[in-house]
Protein backbone atom coordinates (compact mmCIF):
# COMPACT_ATOMS: atom_id res chain seq x y z
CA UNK A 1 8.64 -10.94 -88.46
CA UNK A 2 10.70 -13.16 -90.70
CA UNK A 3 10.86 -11.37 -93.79
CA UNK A 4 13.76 -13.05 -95.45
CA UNK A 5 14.56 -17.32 -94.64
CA UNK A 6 18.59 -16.35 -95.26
CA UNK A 7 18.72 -13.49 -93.08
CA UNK A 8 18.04 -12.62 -88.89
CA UNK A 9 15.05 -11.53 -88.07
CA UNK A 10 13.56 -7.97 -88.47
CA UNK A 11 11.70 -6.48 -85.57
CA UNK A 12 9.58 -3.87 -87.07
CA UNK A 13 8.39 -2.89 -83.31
CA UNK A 14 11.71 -2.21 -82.62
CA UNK A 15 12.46 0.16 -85.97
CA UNK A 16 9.22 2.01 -84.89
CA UNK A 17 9.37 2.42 -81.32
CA UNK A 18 13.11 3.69 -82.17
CA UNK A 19 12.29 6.36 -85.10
CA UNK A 20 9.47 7.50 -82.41
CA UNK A 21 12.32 8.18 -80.45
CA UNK A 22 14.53 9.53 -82.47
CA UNK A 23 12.11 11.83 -83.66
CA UNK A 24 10.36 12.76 -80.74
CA UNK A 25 14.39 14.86 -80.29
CA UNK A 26 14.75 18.77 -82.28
CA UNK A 27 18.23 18.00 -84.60
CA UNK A 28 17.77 20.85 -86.57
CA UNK A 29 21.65 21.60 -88.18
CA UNK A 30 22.29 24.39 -86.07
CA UNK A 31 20.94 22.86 -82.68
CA UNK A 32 24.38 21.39 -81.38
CA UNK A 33 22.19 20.29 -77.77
CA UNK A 34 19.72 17.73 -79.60
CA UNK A 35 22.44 16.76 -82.06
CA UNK A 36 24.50 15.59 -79.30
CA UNK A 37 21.75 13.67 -77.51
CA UNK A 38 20.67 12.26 -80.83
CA UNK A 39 24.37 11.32 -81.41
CA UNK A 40 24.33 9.41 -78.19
CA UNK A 41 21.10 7.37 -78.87
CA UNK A 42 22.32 6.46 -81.60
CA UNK A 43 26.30 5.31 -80.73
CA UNK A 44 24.30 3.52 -78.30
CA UNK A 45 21.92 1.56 -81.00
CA UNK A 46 24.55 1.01 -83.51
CA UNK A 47 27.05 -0.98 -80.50
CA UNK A 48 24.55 -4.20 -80.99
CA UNK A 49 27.00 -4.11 -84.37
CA UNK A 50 30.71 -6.19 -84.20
CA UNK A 51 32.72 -3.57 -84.99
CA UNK A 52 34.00 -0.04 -82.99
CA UNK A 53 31.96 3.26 -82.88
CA UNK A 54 33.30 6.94 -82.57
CA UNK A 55 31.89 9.98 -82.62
CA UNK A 56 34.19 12.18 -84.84
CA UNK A 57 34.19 15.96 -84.69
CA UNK A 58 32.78 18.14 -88.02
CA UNK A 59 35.47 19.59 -90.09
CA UNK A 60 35.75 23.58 -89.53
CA UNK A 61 33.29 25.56 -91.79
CA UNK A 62 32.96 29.20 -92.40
CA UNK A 63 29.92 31.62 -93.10
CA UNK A 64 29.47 34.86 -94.71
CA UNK A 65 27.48 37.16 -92.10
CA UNK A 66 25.34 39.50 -93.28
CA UNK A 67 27.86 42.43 -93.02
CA UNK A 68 30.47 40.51 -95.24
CA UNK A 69 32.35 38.82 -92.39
CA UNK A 70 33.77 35.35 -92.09
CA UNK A 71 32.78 33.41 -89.24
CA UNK A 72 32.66 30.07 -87.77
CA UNK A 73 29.99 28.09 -87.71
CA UNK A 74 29.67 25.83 -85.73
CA UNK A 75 28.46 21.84 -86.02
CA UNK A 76 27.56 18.91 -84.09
CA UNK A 77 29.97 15.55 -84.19
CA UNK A 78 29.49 12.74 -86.95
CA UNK A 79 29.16 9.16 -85.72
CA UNK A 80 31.47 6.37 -87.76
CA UNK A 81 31.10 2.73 -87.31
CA UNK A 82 33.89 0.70 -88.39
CA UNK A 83 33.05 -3.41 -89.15
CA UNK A 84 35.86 -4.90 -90.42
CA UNK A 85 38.03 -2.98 -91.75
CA UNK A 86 40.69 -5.88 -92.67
CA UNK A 87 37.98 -7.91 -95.13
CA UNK A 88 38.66 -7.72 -98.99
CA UNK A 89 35.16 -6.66 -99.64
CA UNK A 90 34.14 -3.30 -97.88
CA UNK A 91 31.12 -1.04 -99.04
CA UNK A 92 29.77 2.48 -96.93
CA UNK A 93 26.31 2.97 -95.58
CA UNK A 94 25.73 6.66 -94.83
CA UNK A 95 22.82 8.75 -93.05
CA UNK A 96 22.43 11.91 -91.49
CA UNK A 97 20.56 12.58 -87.83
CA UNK A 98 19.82 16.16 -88.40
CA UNK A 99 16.75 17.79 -89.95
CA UNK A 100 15.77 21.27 -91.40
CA UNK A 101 13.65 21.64 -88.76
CA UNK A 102 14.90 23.90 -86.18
CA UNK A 103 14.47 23.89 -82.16
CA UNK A 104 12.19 26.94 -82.19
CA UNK A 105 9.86 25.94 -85.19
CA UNK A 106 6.27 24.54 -84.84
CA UNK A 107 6.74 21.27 -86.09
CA UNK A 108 7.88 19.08 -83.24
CA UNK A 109 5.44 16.05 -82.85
CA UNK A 110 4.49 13.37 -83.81
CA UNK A 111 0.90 12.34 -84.63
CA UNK A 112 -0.48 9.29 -86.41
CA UNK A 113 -2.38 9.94 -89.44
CA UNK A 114 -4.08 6.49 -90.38
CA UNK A 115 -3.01 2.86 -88.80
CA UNK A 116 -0.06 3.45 -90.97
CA UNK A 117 1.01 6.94 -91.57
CA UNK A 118 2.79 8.63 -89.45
CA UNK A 119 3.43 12.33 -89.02
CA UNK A 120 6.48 14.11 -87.18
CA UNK A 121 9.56 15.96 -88.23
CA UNK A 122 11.88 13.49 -89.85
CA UNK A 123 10.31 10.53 -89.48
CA UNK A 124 11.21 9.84 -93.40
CA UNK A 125 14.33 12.17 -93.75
CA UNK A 126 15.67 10.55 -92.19
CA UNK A 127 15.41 9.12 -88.23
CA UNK A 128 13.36 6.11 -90.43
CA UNK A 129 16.08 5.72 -92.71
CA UNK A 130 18.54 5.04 -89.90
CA UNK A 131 16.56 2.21 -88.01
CA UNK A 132 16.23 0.59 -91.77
CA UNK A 133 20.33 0.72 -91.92
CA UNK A 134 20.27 -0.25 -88.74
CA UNK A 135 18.31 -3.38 -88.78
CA UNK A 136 19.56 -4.65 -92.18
CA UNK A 137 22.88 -4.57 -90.74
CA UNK A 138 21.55 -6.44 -87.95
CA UNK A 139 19.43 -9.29 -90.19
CA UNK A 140 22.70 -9.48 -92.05
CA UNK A 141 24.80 -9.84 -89.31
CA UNK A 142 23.12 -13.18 -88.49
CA UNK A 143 24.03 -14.76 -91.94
CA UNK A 144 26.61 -17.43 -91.94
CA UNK A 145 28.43 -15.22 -94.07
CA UNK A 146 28.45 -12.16 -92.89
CA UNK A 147 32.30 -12.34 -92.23
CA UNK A 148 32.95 -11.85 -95.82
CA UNK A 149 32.26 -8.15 -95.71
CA UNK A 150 33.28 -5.45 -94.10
CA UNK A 151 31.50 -1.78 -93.97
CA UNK A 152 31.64 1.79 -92.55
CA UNK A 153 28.41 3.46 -90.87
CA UNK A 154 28.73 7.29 -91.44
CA UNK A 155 26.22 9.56 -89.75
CA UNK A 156 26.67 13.20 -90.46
CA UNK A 157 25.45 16.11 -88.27
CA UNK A 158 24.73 18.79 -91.49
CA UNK A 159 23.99 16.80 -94.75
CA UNK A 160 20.65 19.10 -94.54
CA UNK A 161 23.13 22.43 -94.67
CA UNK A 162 25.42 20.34 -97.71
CA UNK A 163 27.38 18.12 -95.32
CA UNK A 164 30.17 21.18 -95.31
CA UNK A 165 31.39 19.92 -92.07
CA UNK A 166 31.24 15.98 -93.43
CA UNK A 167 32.48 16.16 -97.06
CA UNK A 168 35.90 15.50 -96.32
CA UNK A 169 35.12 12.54 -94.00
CA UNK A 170 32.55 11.12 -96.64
CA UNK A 171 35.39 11.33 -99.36
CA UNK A 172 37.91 9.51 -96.89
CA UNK A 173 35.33 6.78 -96.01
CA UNK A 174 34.29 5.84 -99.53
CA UNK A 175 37.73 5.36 -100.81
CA UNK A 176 37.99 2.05 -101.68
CA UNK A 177 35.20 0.59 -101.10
CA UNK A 178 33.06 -1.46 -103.35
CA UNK A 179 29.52 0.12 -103.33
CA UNK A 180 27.43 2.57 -101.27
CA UNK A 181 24.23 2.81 -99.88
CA UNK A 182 22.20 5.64 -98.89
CA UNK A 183 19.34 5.59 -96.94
CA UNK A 184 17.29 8.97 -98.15
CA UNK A 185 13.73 8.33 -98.02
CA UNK A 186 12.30 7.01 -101.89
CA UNK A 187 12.23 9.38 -104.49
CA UNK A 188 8.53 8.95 -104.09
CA UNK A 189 5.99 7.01 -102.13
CA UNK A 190 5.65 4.12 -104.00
CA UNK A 191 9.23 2.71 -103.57
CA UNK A 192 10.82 4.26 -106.51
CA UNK A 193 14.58 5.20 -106.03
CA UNK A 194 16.46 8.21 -106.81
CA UNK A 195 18.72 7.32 -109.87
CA UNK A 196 21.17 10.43 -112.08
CA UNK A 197 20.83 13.73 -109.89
CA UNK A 198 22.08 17.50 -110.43
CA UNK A 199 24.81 19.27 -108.61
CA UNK A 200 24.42 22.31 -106.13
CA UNK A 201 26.44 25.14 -105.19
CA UNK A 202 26.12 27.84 -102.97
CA UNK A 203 27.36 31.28 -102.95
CA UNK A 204 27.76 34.78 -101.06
CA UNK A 205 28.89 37.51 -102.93
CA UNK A 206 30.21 40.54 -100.60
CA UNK A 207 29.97 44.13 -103.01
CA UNK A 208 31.62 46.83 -101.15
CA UNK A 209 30.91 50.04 -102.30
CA UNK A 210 31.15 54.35 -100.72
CA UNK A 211 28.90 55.95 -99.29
CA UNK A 212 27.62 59.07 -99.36
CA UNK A 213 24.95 61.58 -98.83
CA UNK A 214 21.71 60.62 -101.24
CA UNK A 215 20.77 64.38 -101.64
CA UNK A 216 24.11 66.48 -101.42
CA UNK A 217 26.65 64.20 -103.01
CA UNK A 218 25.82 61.16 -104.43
CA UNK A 219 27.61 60.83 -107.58
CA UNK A 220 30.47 60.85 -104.76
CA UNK A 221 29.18 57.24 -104.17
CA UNK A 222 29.13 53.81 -104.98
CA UNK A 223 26.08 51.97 -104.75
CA UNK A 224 26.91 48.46 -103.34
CA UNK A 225 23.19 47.82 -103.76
CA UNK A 226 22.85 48.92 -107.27
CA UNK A 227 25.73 46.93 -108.40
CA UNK A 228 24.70 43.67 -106.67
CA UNK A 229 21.38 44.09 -108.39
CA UNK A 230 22.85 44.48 -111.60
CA UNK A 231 25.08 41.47 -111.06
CA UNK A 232 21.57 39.54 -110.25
CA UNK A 233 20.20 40.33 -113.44
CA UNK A 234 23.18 38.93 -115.38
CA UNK A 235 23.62 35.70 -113.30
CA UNK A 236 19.53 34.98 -114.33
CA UNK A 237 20.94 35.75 -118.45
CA UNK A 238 23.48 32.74 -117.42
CA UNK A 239 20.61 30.03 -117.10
CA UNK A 240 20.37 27.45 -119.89
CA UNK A 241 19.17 23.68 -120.12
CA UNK A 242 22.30 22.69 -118.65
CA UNK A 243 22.15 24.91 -114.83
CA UNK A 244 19.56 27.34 -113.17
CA UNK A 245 20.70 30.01 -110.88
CA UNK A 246 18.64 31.27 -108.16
CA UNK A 247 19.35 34.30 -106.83
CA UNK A 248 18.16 33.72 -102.91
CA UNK A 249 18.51 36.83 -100.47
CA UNK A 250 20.04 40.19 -100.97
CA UNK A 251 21.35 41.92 -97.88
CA UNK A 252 22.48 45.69 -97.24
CA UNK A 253 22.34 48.94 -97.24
CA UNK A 254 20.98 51.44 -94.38
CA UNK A 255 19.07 54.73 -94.10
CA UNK A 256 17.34 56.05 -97.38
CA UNK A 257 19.11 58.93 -97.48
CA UNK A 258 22.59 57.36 -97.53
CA UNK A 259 24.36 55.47 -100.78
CA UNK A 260 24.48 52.23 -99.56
CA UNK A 261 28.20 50.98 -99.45
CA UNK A 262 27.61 47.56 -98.67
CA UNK A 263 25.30 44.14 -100.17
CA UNK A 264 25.93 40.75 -99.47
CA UNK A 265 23.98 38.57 -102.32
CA UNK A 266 23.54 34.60 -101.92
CA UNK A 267 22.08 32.42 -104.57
CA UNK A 268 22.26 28.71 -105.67
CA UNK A 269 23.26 26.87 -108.64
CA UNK A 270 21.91 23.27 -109.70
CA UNK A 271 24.38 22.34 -112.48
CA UNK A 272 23.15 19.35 -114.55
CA UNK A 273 26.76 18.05 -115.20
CA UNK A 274 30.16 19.08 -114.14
CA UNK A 275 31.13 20.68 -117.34
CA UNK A 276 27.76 23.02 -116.23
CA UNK A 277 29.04 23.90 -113.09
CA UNK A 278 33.35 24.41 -114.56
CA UNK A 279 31.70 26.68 -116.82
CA UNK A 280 29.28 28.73 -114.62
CA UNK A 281 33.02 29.31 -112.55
CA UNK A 282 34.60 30.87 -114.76
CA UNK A 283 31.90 32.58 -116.02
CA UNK A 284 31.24 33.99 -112.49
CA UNK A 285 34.81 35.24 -112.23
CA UNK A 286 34.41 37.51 -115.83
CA UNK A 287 31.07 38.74 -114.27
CA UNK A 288 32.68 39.97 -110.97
CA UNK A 289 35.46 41.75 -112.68
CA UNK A 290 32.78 43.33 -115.11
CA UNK A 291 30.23 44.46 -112.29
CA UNK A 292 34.20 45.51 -110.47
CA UNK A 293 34.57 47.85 -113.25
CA UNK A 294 31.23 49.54 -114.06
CA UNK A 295 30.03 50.54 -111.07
CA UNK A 296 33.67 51.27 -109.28
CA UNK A 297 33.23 48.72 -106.47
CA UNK A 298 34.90 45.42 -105.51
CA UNK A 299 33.38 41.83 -104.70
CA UNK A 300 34.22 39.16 -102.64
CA UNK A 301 33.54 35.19 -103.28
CA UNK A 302 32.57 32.79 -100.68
CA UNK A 303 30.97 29.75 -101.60
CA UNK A 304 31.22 27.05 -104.68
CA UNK A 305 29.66 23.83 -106.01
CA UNK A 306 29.12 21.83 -103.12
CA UNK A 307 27.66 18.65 -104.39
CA UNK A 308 28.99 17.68 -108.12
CA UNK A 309 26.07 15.92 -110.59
CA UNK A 310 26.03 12.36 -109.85
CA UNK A 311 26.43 10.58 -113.19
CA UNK A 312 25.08 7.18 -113.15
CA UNK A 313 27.71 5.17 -114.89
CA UNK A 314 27.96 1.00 -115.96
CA UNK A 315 29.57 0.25 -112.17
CA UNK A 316 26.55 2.52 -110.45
CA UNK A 317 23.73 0.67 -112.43
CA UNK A 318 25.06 -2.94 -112.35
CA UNK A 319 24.23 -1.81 -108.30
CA UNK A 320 20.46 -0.43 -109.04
CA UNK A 321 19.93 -3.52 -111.44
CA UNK A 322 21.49 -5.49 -108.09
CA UNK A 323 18.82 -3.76 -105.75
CA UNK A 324 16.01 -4.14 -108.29
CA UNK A 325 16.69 -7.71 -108.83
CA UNK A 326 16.50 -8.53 -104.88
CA UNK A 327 13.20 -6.31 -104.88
CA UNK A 328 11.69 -8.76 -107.28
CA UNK A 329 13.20 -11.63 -104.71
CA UNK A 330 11.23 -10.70 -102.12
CA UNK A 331 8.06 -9.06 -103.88
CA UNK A 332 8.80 -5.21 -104.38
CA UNK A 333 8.37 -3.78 -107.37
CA UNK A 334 11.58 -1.25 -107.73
CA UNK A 335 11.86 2.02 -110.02
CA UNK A 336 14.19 4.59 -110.64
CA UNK A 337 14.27 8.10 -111.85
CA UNK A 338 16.65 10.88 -112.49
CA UNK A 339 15.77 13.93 -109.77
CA UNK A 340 16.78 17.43 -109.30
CA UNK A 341 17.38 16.87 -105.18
CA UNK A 342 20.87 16.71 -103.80
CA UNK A 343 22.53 14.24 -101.49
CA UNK A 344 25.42 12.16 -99.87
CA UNK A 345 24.81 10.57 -103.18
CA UNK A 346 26.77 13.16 -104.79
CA UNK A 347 29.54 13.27 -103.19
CA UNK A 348 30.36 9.22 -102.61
CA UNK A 349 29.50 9.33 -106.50
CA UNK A 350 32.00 11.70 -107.36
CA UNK A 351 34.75 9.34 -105.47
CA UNK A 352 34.09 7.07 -108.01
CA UNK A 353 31.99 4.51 -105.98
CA UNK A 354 28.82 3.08 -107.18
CA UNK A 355 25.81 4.22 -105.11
CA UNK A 356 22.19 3.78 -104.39
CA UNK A 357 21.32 6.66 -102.70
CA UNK A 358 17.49 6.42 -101.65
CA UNK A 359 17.19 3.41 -99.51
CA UNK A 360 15.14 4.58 -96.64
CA UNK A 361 12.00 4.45 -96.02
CA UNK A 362 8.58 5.32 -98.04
CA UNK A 363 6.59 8.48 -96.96
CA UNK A 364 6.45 11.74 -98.39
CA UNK A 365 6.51 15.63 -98.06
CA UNK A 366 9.50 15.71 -96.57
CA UNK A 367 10.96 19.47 -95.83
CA UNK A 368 7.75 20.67 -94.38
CA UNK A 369 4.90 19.74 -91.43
CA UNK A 370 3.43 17.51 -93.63
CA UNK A 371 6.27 14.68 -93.72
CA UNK A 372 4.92 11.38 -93.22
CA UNK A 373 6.44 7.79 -92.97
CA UNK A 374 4.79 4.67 -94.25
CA UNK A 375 5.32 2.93 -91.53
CA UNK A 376 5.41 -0.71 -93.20
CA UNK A 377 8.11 0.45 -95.16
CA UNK A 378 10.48 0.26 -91.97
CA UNK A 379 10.79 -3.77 -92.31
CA UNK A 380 9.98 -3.83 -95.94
CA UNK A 381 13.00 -1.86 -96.78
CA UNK A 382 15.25 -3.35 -93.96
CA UNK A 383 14.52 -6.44 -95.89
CA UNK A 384 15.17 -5.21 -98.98
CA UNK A 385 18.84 -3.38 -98.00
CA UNK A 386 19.42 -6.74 -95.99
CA UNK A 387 19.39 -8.95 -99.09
CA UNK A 388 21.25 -6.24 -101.06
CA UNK A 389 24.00 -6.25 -98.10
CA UNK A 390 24.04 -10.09 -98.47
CA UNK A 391 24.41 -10.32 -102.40
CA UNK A 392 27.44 -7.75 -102.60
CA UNK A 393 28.91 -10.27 -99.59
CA UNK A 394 29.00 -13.02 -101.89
CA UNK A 395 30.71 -10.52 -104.52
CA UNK A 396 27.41 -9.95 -106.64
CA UNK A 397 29.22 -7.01 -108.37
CA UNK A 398 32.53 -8.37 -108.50
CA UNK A 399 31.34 -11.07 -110.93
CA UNK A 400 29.61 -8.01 -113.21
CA UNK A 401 25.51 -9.00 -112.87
CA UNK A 402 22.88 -8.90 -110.10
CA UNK A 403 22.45 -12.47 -108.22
């Protein structure tokens, strides 16, 4: 279908038959098997592109197991297409292949709903996103002046897990570069985008206590349990308007009748700005040494903000007026609002390049066995990221307003 009379054509057949696919393979974060097949479907798709693939291997992370060790953990690769690198004008498009959906959990197929809804694990976050990257890169590729721009194609393996084995590869591919898109599903199922968004960290706090018998001597001991829950109840007095804190899973301790000399607690901040989340730092590091103290025990830190708010500044909306403005071009009717979610977003924003970070598909309850694509949405926003592409070509933001 010819959806745009400047641009190649987009085969929506093709975008579907290939997020049925896609989708159809378990890429939960920690399944490194379907990762790697995924990864190999898709260097595969993305080599109908001019420019060199790679499959690049995740940056080492570590964990904090439940008895206070470090580990490993392990990741599958990244894939990174490069498309000429030597042009003046350059911009990132960035995805992720993996879901929160892992190999042994019940949601695995795909079903159709109505004529055009379909059901399957992430068929809108985001296997549907990819084929609409995919196929506006191909529509734009058939311009006359596609030459004029060059772009990088970064896949990640963990963005669902807070792209821990990605961030530094995201950071190196956005330097320089003009503008970003992201292809998250829509904010909601009408089209409208994601626009300001929070930060998120994530932390494990290791209390190590001494034990001791519960009935003969335990004033000889330290609760690690007892202190930990303490230190929950005075991260909660830290909320305000500007960052929650959600204490997630506490972890420890062993028969009843021993003082427990060990806790691991994990919880996870959203700060609203990055003043919110400098704060709640060093606010943290006075609350460790005061939980030290009292109860006579000693804490570890593992963990930190992961994702920094992502501020939406002149350079970022001159880009969302851009993509609204090519909406209207070709019919679509496009919104933003701030959200609470977390993305790539955050991190290309925080290099100081402008991004649009909800360019995939429409659908909806994404997370859970109800996620749902609209499947028209496939070509209707390959169309729509296609013209986008093309504008920023021609050095739309360069010259400061939407054309």
């Amino acid at each position: 279908m010819r959806q745009d009379g400047t641009l190649g054509t987009i085969d929506a057949a093709a975008m579907l038959a290939q997020v049925e696919a896609w989708s159809a393979i378990n890429t939960g974060t920690a399944n490194l098997a379907g990762l790697a097949s995924q990864a190999a479907l898709l260097a595969e798709a993305f080599a109908v592109l001019p420019g060199s693939v790679e499959l690049v291997d995740p940056a080492p992370v570590t964990a904090i197991a439940a008895d206070g060790s470090a580990f490993e953990k392990p990741h599958g690769k990244h894939l990174v297409v490069r498309v000429r690198p030597q042009a003046n004008r350059r911009i990132l498009l960035t995805g992720h292949m993996d879901t929160v959906f892992p190999a042994d959990h019940a949601f695995q197929r795909l079903r159709w709903l109505d004529r055009e809804t379909l059901n399957g694990p992430g068929v809108a976050d985001m296997k549907g996103g990819i084929a609409v990257m995919l196929h506006a890169l191909m529509a734009f590729e058939a311009t006359a002046g596609a030459s004029a721009l060059g772009y990088d194609v970064m896949i990640n393996s963990d963005e669902e897990t807070g792209s821990l084995a990605s961030a530094a590869l995201i950071a190196q591919l956005a330097a320089g570069k003009l503008a970003a898109l992201t292809y998250e599903p829509a904010a909601l199922p009408d089209g409208t985008l994601a626009h300001a968004r929070g930060g998120t960290g994530n932390y494990s706090i290791t209390v190590t206590g001494k034990s001791a018998h519960a009935g003969r001597n335990p004033h000889e001991g330290r609760n690690a349990i007892v202190a930990a829950a303490d230190l929950i109840l005075r991260l909660k007095a830290l909320e305000s308007d500007d960052i929650t804190i959600n204490p997630a899973k506490l972890e420890g301790g062993a028969a009843n009748n021993v003082v427990p000399d060990h806790a691991v607690l994990r919880f996870n901040i959203r700060p609203k700005s990055v003043e919110a989340g400098a704060a709640f730092e060093h606010a943290l590091t006075r609350l460790l040494a005061s939980i030290e103290a009292e109860h006579e025990v000693t804490t570890h830190r593992h963990g930190g903000v992961t994702r920094p708010p992502k501020k939406v500044d002149a350079q970022a909306q001159a880009l969302f007026d851009l993509v609204r403005a090519c909406g209207a071009e070709l019919g679509q009717d496009i919104r933003w609002q701030s959200s609470g979610g977390v993305c790539d977003g955050n991190n290309i924003a925080a290099c100081g390049v402008p991004v649009v970070d909800t360019m995939g598909v429409r659908g909806g309850a994404i997370h859970s066995p109800d996620e749902y694509l609209i499947v028209p949405s496939l070509a209707e926003r390959a169309a729509l990221s296609a013209r986008v592409i093309a504008r920023l070509s021609q050095g739309a933001l360069q010259e400061g307003t939407p054309r």
